[in-house]
Protein backbone atom coordinates (compact mmCIF):
# COMPACT_ATOMS: atom_id res chain seq x y z
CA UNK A 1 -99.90 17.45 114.91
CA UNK A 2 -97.08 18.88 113.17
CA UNK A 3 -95.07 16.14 113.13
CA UNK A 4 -97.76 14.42 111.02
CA UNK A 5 -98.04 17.00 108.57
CA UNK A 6 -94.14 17.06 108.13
CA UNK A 7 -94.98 13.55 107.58
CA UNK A 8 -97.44 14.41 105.07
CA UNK A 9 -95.24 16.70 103.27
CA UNK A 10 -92.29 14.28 103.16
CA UNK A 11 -95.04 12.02 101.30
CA UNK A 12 -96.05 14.88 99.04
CA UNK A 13 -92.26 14.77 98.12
CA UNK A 14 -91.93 11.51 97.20
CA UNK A 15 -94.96 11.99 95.18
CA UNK A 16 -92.91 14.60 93.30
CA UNK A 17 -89.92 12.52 92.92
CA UNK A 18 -91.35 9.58 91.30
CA UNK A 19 -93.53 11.75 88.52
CA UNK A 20 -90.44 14.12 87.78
CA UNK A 21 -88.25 11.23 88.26
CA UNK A 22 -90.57 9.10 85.97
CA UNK A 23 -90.69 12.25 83.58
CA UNK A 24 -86.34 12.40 83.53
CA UNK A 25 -85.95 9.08 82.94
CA UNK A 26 -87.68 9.08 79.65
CA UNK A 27 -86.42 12.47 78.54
CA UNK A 28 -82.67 11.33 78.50
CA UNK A 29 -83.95 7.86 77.11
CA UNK A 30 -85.78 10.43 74.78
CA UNK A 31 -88.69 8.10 74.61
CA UNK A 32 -91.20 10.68 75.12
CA UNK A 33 -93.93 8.63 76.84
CA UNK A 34 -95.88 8.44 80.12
CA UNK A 35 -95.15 5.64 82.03
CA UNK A 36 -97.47 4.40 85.14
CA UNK A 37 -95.02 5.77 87.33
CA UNK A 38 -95.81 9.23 86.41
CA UNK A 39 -99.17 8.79 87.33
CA UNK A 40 -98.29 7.19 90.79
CA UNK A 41 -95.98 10.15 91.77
CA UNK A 42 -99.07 12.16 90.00
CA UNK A 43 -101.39 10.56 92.40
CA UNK A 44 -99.14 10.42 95.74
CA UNK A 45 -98.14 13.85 94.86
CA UNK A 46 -102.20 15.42 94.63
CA UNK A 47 -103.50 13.24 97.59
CA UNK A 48 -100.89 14.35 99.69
CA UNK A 49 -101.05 18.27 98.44
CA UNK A 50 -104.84 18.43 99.06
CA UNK A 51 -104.31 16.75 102.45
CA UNK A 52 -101.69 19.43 103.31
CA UNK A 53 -104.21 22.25 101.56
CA UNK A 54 -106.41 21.30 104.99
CA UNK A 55 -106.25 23.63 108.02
CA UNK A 56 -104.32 21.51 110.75
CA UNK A 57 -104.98 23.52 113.32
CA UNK A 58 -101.58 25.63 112.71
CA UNK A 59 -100.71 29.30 113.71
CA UNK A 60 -100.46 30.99 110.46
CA UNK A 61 -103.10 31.90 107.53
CA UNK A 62 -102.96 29.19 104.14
CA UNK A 63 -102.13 30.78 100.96
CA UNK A 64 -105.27 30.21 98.80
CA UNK A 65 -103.80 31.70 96.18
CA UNK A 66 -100.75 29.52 95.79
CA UNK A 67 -102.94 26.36 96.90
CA UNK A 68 -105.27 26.77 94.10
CA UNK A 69 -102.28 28.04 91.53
CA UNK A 70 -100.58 24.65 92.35
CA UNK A 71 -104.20 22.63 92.13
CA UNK A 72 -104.90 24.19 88.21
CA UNK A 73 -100.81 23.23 87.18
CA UNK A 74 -101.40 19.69 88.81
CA UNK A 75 -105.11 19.39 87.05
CA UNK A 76 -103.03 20.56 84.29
CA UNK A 77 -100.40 17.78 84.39
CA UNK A 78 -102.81 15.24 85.21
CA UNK A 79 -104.85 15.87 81.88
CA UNK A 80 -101.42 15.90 80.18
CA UNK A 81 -100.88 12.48 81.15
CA UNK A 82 -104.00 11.15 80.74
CA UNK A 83 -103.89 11.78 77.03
CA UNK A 84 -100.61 10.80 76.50
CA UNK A 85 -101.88 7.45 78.16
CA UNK A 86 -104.80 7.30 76.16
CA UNK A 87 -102.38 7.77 72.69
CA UNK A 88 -100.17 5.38 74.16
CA UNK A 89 -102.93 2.65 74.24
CA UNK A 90 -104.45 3.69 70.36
CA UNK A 91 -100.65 2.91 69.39
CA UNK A 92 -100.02 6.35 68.62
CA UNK A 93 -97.42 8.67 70.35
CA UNK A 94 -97.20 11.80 72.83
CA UNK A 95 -96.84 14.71 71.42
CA UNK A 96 -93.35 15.65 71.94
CA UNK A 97 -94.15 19.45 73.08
CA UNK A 98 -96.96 17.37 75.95
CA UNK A 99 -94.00 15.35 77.02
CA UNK A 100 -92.22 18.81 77.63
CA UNK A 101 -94.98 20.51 79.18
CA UNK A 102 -95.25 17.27 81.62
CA UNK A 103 -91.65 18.04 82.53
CA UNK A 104 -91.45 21.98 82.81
CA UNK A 105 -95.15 21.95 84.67
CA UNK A 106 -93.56 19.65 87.40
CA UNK A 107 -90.92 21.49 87.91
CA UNK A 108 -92.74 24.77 87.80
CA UNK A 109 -95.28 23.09 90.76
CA UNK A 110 -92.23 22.33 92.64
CA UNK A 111 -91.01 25.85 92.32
CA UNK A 112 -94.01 27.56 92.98
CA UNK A 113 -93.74 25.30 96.32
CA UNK A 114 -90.43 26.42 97.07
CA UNK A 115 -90.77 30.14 96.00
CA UNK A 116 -93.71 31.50 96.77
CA UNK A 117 -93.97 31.94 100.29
C-alpha cells in the first residue's frame, strides 16, 4: 500500500511540474497567458492531491489543516486560470498581476507541501 501512494505522490509531482513548468515558460517568454498545459498539471496535480488527502490505511494522523490550506490555494489557482482562459478566448488578455498570482500560488502550494509538516 505504500508503495502505491509513493506512486501517487510521484504523480502529484508531475502534476506540479507541468502547471509551474507551464507557468515559467511563459513568464521568461513574458507572454503572460494560460496555456492548456497549466490546466493539465492543474488537473493531474488536484486529482492526485485529493487521492493522497484519503486515509490509506497508514500509521500516522492527516493534517486537515494543511490538506484543506492546500485545497483553498489550488481552488484558488484553478479559478485563476479559468478566467485567464476565458479572457484568452474573448481576445482579451490576463491580467498581468493573475499571471503572477498563478506563479507565486504554485509555488506557495508546493512549499506549504514541503514545509509544513
Amino acid at each position: 500500500m505504500e508503495t502505491l501512494r509513493h506512486i501517487v505522490v510521484f504523480i502529484h509531482l508531475i502534476g506540479f511540474a507541468l502547471l509551474f513548468g507551464a507557468w515559467a515558460v511563459e513568464a521568461v517568454n513574458r507572454r503572460y497567458q494560460v496555456t492548456r498545459l497549466m490546466n493539465w498539471g492543474l488537473l493531474i496535480a488536484g486529482v492526485a492531491g485529493l487521492a493522497l488527502a484519503a486515509p490509506w490505511g497508514i500509521s500516522y494522523d492527516l493534517n486537515y489543516a494543511k490538506i484543506g490550506t492546500k485545497l483553498v490555494v489550488l481552488v484558488i489557482i484553478g479559478a485563476f486560470i479559468g478566467i485567464g482562459s476565458a479572457r484568452q478566448r474573448r481576445n482579451e488578455a490576463v491580467p498581468r498581476w493573475m499571471f503572477w498570482a498563478i506563479g507565486i500560488l504554485t509555488a506557495l502550494n508546493a512549499a506549504l507541501a514541503v514545509i509544513w509538516r
